[in-house]
Protein backbone atom coordinates (compact mmCIF):
# COMPACT_ATOMS: atom_id res chain seq x y z
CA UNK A 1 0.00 0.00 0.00
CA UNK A 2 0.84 3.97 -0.01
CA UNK A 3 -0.11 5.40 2.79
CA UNK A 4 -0.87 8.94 3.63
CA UNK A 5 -0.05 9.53 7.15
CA UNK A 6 -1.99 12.41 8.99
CA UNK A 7 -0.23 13.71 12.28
CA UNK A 8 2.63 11.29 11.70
CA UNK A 9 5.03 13.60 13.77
CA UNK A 10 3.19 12.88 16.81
CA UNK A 11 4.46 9.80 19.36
CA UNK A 12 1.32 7.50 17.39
CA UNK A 13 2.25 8.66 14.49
CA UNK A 14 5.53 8.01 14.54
CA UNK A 15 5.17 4.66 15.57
CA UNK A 16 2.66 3.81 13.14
CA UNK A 17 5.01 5.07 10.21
CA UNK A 18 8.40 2.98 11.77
CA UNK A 19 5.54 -0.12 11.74
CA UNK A 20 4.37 0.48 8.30
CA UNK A 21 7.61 0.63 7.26
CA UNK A 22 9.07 -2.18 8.60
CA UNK A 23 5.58 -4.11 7.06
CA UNK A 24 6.69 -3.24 3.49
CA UNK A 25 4.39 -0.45 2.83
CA UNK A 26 5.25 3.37 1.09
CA UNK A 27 4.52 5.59 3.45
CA UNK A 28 3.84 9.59 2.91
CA UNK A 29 4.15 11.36 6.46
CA UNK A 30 2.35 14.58 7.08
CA UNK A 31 4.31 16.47 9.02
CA UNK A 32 3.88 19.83 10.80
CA UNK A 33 7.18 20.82 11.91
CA UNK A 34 10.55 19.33 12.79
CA UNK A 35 10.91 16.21 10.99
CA UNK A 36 11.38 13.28 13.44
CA UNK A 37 12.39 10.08 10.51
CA UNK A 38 15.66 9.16 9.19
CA UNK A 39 15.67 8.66 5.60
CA UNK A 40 13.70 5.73 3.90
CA UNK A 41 13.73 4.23 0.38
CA UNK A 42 9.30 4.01 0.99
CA UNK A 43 9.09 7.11 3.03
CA UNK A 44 8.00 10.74 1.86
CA UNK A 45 8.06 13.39 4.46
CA UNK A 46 5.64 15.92 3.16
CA UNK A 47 4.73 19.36 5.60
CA UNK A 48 0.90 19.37 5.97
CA UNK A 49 -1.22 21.41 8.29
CA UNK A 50 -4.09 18.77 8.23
CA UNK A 51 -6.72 22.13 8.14
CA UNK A 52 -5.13 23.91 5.07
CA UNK A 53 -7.48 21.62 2.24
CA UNK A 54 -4.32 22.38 -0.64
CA UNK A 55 -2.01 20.89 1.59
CA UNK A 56 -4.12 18.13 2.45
CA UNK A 57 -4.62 17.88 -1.30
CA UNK A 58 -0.83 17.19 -1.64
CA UNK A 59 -0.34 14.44 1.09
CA UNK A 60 -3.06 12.53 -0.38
CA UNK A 61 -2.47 12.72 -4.09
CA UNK A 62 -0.90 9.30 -5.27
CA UNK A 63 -1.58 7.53 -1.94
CA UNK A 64 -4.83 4.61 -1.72
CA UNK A 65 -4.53 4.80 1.57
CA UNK A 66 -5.36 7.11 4.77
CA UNK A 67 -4.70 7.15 8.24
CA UNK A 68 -5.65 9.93 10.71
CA UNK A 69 -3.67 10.49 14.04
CA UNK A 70 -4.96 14.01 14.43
CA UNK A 71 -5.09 13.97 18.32
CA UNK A 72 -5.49 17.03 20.60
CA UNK A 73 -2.45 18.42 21.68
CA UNK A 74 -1.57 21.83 23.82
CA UNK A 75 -3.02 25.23 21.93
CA UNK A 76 -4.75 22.67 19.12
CA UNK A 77 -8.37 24.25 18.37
CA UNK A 78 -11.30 21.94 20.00
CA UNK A 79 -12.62 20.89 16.41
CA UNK A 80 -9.39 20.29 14.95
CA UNK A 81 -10.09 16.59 14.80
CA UNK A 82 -13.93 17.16 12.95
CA UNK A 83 -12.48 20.06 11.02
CA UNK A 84 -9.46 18.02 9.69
CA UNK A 85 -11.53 15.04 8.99
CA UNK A 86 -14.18 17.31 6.81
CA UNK A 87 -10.79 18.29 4.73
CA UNK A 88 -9.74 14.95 4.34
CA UNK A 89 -12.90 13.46 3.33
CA UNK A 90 -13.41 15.93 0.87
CA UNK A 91 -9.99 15.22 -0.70
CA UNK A 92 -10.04 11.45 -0.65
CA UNK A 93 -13.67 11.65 -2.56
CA UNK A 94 -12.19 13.94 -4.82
CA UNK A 95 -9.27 11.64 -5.49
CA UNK A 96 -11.01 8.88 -5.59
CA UNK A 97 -9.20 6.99 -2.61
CA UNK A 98 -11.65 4.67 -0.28
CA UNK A 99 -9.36 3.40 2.59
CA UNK A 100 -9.68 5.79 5.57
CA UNK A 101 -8.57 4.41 9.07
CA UNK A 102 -9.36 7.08 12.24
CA UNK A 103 -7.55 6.46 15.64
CA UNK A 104 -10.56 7.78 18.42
CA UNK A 105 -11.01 7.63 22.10
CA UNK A 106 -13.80 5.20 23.41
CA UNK A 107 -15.67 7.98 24.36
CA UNK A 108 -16.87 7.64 21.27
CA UNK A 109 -19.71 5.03 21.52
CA UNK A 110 -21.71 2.45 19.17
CA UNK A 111 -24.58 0.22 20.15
CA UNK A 112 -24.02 -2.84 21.89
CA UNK A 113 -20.27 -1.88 23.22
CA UNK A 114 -19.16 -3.30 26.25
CA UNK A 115 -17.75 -0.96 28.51
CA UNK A 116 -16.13 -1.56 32.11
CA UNK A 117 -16.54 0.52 35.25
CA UNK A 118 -12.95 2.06 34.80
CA UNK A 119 -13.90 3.07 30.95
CA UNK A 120 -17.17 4.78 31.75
CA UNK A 121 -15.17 6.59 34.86
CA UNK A 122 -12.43 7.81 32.96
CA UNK A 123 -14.76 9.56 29.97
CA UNK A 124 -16.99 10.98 32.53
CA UNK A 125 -13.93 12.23 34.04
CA UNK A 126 -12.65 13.84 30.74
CA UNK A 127 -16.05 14.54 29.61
CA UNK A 128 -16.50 16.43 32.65
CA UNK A 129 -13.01 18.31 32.61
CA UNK A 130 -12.41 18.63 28.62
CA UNK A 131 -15.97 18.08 27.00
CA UNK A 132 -14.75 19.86 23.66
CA UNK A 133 -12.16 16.86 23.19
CA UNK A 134 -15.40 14.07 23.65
CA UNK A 135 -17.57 16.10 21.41
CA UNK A 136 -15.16 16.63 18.43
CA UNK A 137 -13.90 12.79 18.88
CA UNK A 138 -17.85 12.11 18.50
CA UNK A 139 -18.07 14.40 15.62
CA UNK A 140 -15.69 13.82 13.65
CA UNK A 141 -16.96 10.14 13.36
CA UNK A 142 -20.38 11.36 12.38
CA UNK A 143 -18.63 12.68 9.80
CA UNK A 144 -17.14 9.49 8.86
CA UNK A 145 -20.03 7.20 8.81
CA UNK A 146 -21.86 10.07 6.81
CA UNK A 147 -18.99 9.26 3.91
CA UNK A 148 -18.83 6.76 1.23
CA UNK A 149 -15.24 5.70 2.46
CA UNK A 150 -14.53 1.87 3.80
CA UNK A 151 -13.59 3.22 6.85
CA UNK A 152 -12.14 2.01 10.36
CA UNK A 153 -12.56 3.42 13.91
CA UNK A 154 -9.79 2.55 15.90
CA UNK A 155 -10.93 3.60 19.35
CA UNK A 156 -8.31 3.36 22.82
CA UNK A 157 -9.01 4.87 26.53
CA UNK A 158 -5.30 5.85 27.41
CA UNK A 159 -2.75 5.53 25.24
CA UNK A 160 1.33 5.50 27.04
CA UNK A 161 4.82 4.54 25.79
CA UNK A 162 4.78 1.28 27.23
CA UNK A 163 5.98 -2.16 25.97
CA UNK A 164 3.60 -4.48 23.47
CA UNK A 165 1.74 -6.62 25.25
CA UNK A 166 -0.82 -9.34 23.92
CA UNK A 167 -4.20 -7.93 22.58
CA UNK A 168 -7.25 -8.76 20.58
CA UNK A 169 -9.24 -6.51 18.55
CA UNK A 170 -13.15 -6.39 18.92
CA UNK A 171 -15.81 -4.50 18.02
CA UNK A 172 -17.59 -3.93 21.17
CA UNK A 173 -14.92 -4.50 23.93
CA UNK A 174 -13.81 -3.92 26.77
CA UNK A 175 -11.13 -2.18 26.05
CA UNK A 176 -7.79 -2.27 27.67
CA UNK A 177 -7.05 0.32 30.11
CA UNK A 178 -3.95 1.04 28.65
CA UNK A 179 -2.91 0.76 25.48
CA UNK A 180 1.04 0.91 24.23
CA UNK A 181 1.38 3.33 21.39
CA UNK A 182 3.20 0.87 19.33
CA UNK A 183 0.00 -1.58 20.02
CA UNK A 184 -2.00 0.83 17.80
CA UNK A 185 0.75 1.02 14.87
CA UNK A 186 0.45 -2.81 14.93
CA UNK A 187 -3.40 -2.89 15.03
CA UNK A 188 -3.85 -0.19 12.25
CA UNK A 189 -1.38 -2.43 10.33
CA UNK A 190 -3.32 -5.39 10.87
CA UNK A 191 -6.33 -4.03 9.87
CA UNK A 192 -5.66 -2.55 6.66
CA UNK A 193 -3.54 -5.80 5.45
CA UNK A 194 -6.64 -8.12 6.57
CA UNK A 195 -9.23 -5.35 4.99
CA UNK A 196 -10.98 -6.01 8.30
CA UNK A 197 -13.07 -4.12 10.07
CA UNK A 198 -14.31 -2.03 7.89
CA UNK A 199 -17.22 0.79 8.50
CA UNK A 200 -16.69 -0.47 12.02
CA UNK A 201 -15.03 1.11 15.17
CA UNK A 202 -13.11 -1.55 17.15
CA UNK A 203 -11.26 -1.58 20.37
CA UNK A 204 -8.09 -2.42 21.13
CA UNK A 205 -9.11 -5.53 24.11
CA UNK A 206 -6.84 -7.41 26.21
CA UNK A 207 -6.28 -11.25 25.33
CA UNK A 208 -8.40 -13.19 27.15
CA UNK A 209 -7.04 -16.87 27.55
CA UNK A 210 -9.40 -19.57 27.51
């Protein structure tokens, strides 16, 4: 695959494009300032402020693949995350490009999940102290699902630099409490080589041994 890489200077981001990499795929990483990658034979490092559509535009051209890791970070805009996925959208329909994987918090919910007593704590808690992070995580999907794209929802509760440890993915849950950055570079991996998943939101779930 080519894969155009939305907020790939970020610590998910960067993870995702090493795994991608090191999984045989091209890889186009938007980037917004300093440039965190060595030099690759596969890898394109391409500045892209994921709001601005012509630089959007850019990223995407050539690519058949997207993945978002637009995440909220210290002076970001609430909406950047439903504004930045409007752009994209927009520019994968116009290029005709289908495969769209979104990394989301589980406060983000679909029918039927199954969420545990430290899950539904933890989004109250952030609900309660940043509610303009929940509600542009919820709308951005909203946006999604609205699209024609064969889409994924990858949605975590915490995300930390931590070792990879054994894990399912589900659609419903429960999630794990904490999930090793690298763990999502591997998932996203997984799920666009197995074409799995798709116009659903899974959850990153902790292996449970039978």
């Amino acid at each position: 695959m080519k894969i155009a890489v939305l907020g790939a200077a970020g610590r998910s981001g960067i993870a995702f494009v090493e795994a991608a990499l090191a999984a045989g795929h091209e890889i186009r990483a938007g980037i917004r300032n300093t440039n965190p990658f060595t030099d690759s034979p596969h890898l394109e490092v391409i500045h892209c402020d994921a709001t601005h559509i012509k630089e959007v535009r850019r990223l995407l051209s050539g690519c058949d693949t997207v993945v978002s890791l637009i995440g909220h970070v210290k002076n970001s805009p609430p909406g950047v995350q439903t504004y930045a996925t409007d752009l994209i959208i927009t520019v994968m329909e116009e290029l005709g490009i289908k495969r769209f994987v979104s990394l989301t918090g589980t406060g983000v919910r679909f029918k039927g999940d199954n969420m545990g007593l430290v899950d539904r704590f933890s989004n109250w808690a952030i609900e309660k102290i940043d509610p303009a992070r929940i509600a542009d995580g919820r709308s951005h999907v909203e946006l999604i699902k609205e699209s024609d794209l064969d889409y994924t929802i990858l949605r975590v509760l915490k995300l930390q630099n931590i070792a990879t440890k054994p894990y399912i993915l589900t659609e419903h849950g429960p999630t794990k409490l904490v999930v090793g950055r690298k763990e999502v570079a591997k998932a996203i991996v997984e799920i666009l080589e197995k074409k799995s998943f798709v116009q659903k939101a899974p959850m990153i779930s902790p292996l449970i041994h039978n």
